[in-house]
Protein backbone atom coordinates (compact mmCIF):
# COMPACT_ATOMS: atom_id res chain seq x y z
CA UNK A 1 0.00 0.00 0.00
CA UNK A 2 2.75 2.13 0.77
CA UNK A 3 4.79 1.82 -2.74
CA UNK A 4 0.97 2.56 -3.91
CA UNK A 5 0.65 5.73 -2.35
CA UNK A 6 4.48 6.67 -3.31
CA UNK A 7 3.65 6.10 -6.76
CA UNK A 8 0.50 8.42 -6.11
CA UNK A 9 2.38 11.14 -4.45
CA UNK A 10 5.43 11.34 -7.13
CA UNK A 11 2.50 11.34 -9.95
CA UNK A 12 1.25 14.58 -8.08
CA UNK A 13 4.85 16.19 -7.53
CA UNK A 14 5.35 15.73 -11.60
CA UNK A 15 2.33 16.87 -12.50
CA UNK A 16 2.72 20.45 -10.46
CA UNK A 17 6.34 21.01 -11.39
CA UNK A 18 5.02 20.57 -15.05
CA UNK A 19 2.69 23.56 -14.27
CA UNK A 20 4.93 25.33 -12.10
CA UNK A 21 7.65 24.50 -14.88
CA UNK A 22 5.38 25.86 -17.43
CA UNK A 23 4.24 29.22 -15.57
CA UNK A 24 8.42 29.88 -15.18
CA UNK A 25 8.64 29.53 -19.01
CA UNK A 26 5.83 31.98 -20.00
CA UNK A 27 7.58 33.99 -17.46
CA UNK A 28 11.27 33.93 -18.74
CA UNK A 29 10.39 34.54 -22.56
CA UNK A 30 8.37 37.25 -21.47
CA UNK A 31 11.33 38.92 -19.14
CA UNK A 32 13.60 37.93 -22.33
CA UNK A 33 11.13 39.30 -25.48
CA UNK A 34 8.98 41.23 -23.43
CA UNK A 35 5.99 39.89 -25.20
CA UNK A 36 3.36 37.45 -23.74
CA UNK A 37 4.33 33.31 -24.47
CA UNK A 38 3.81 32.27 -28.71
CA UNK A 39 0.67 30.35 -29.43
CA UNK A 40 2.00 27.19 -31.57
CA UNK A 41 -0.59 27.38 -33.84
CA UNK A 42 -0.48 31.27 -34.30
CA UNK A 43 -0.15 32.30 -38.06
CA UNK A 44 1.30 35.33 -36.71
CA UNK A 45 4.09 33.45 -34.68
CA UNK A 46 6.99 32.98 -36.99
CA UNK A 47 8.40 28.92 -36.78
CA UNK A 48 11.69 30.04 -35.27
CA UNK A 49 10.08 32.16 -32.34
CA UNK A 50 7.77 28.99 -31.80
CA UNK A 51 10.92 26.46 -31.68
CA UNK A 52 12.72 28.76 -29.40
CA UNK A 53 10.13 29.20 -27.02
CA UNK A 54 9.45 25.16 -27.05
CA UNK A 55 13.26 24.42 -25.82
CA UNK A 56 13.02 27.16 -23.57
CA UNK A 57 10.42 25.69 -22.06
CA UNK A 58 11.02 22.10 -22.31
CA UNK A 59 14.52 22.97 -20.14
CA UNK A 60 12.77 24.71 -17.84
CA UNK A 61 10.40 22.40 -17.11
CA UNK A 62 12.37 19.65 -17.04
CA UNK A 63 14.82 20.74 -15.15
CA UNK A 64 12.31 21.93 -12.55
CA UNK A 65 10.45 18.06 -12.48
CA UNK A 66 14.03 16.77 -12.14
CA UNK A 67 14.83 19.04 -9.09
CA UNK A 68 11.23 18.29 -7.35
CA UNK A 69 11.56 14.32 -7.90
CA UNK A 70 15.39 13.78 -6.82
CA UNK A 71 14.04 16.07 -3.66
CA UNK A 72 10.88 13.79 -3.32
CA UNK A 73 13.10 10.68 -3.56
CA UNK A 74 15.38 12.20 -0.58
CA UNK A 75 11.91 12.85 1.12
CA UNK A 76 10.76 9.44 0.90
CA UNK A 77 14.07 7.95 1.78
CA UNK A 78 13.99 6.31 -1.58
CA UNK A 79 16.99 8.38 -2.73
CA UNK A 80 19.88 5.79 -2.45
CA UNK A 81 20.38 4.89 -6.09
CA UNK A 82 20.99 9.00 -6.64
C-alpha cells in the first residue's frame, strides 16, 4: 500500500512542477522578449520564435520536475540509487 501511495504522491509532484515548470517559461520569454508566451498554432508566430520558445520551455520544465523528484526521492528515503 505504501509503494501505492508513493507512486500516487510522485504522480502529483510531476504533475505540479510541469505547471509550475510551465508558468516559469511563460515567465522567462516574457522577461527575455517582453511579449506574452507564442501560441504554436499562431499564423502570426513565426516557426523560429515557436521552436525557441518550445526548448526554452522544455529545459525549464524539465529541469524543474528533475529538481522536485530527486528532492521527493530524498523525502521518501527512496533516494539511495541517486
Amino acid at each position: 500500500m505504501a509503494n501505492l501511495a508513493q507512486k500516487l504522491v510522485k504522480t502529483g509532484v510531476g504533475l505540479a512542477a510541469g505547471a509550475i515548470g510551465n508558468r516559469l517559461s511563460g515567465g522567462a520569454w516574457k522577461a527575455v522578449t517582453a511579449k506574452s508566451k507564442p501560441e504554436k498554432n499562431d499564423p502570426e508566430t513565426s516557426t523560429k520564435e515557436a521552436i525557441a520558445f518550445a526548448v526554452l520551455s522544455a529545459v525549464i520544465v524539465g529541469v524543474v520536475t528533475t529538481l522536485a523528484e530527486r528532492r521527493l526521492a530524498k523525502w521518501l528515503g527512496t533516494d539511495k540509487k541517486l
